[in-house]
C-alpha atoms as a PDB file:
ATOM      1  CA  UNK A   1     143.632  69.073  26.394  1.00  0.00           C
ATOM      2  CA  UNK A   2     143.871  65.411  27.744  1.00  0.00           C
ATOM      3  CA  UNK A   3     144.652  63.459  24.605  1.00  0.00           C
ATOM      4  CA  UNK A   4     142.165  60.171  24.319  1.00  0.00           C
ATOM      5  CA  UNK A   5     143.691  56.879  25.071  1.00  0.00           C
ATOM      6  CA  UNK A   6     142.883  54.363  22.160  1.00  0.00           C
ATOM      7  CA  UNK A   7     142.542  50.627  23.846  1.00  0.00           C
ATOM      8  CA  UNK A   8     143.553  49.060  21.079  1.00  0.00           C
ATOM      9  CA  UNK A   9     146.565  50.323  20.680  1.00  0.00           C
ATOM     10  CA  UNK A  10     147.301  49.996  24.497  1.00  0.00           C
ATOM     11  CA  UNK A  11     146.625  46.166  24.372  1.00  0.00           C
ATOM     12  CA  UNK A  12     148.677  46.196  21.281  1.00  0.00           C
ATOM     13  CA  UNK A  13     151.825  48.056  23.209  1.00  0.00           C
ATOM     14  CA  UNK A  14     150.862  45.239  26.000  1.00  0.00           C
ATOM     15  CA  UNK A  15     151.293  42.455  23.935  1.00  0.00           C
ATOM     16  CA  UNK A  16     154.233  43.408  22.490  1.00  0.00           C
ATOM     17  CA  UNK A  17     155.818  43.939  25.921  1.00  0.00           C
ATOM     18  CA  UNK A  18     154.035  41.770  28.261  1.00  0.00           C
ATOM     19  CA  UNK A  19     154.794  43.415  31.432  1.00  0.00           C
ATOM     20  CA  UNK A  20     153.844  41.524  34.777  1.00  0.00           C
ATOM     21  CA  UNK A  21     155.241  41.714  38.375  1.00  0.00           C
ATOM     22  CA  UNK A  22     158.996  41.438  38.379  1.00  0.00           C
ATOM     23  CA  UNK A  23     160.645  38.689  39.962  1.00  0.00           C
ATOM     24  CA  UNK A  24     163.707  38.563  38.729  1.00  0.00           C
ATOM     25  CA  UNK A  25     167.102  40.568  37.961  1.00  0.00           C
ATOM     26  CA  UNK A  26     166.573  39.653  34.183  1.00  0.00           C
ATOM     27  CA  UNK A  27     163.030  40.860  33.724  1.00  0.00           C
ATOM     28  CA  UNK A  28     164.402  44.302  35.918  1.00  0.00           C
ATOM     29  CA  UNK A  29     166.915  44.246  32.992  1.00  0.00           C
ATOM     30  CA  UNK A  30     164.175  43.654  29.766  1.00  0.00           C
ATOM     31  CA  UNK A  31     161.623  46.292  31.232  1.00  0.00           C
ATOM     32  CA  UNK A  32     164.675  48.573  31.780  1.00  0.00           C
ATOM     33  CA  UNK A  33     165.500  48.723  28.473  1.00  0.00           C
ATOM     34  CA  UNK A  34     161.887  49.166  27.598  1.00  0.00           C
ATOM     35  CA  UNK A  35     161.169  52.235  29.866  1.00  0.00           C
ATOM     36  CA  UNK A  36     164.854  53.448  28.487  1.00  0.00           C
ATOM     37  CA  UNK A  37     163.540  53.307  24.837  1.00  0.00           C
ATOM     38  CA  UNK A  38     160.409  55.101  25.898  1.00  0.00           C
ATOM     39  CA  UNK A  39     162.032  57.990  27.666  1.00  0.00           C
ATOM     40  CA  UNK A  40     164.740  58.035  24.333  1.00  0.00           C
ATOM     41  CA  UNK A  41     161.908  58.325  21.805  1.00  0.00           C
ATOM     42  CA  UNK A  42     159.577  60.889  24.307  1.00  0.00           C
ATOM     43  CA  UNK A  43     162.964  63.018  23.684  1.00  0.00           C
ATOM     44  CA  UNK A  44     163.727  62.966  20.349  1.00  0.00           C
ATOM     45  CA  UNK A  45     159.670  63.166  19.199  1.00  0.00           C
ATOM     46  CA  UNK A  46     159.086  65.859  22.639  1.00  0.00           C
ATOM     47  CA  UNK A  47     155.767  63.404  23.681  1.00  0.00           C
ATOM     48  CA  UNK A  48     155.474  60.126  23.144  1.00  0.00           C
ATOM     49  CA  UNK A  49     151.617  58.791  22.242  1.00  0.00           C
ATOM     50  CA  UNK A  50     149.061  58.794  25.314  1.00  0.00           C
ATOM     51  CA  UNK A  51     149.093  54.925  24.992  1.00  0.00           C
ATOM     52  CA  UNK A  52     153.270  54.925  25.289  1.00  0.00           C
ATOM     53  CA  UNK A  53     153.158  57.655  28.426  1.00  0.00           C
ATOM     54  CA  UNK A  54     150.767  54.946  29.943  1.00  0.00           C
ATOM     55  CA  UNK A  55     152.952  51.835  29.519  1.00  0.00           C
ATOM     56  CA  UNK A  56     155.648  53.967  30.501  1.00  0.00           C
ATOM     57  CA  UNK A  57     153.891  55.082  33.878  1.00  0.00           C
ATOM     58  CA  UNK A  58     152.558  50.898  34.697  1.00  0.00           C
ATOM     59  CA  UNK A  59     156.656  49.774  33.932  1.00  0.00           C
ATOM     60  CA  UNK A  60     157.855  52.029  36.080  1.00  0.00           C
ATOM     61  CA  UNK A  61     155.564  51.353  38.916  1.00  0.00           C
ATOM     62  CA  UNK A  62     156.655  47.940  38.433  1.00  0.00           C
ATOM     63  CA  UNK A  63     160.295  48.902  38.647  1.00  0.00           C
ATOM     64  CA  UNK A  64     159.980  50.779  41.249  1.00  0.00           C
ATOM     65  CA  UNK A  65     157.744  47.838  42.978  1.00  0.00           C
ATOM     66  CA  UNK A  66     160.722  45.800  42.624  1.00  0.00           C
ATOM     67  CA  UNK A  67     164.044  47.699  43.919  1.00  0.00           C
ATOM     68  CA  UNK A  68     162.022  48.734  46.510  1.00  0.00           C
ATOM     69  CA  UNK A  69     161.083  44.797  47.667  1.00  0.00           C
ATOM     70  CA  UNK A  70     164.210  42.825  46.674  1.00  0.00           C
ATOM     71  CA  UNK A  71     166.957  45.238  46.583  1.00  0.00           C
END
């Protein structure tokens, strides 16, 4: 079963992290650390919330985006 995404708590989790393209080395580094603590806490709970495994999926498209354009 395909848990239900709940918008507001999405554009809550977007708010607090604002992700947007990367364009620089420093914003690599602050999304980094984001994904990181999503992965750590998707561990230690075994799932993290449909809303966190979403966020988790757009930052690292956007990582991914970025090594494979600037580095």
């Amino acid at each position: 079963m395909i848990a239900k995404l709940d918008e507001s708590k999405y554009a809550n989790l977007l708010a607090a992290t604002l992700p947007g393209v990367i364009t620089d080395d420093a914003e690599l580094e602050r999304l980094t650390e984001e994904v990181n603590r999503l992965v750590s806490k998707g561990i230690k709970q075994e799932r993290l919330a449909p809303e966190e495994e979403k966020l988790l999926a757009l930052l690292t498209r956007l990582i991914q985006d970025y090594e494979q354009n600037f580095e």
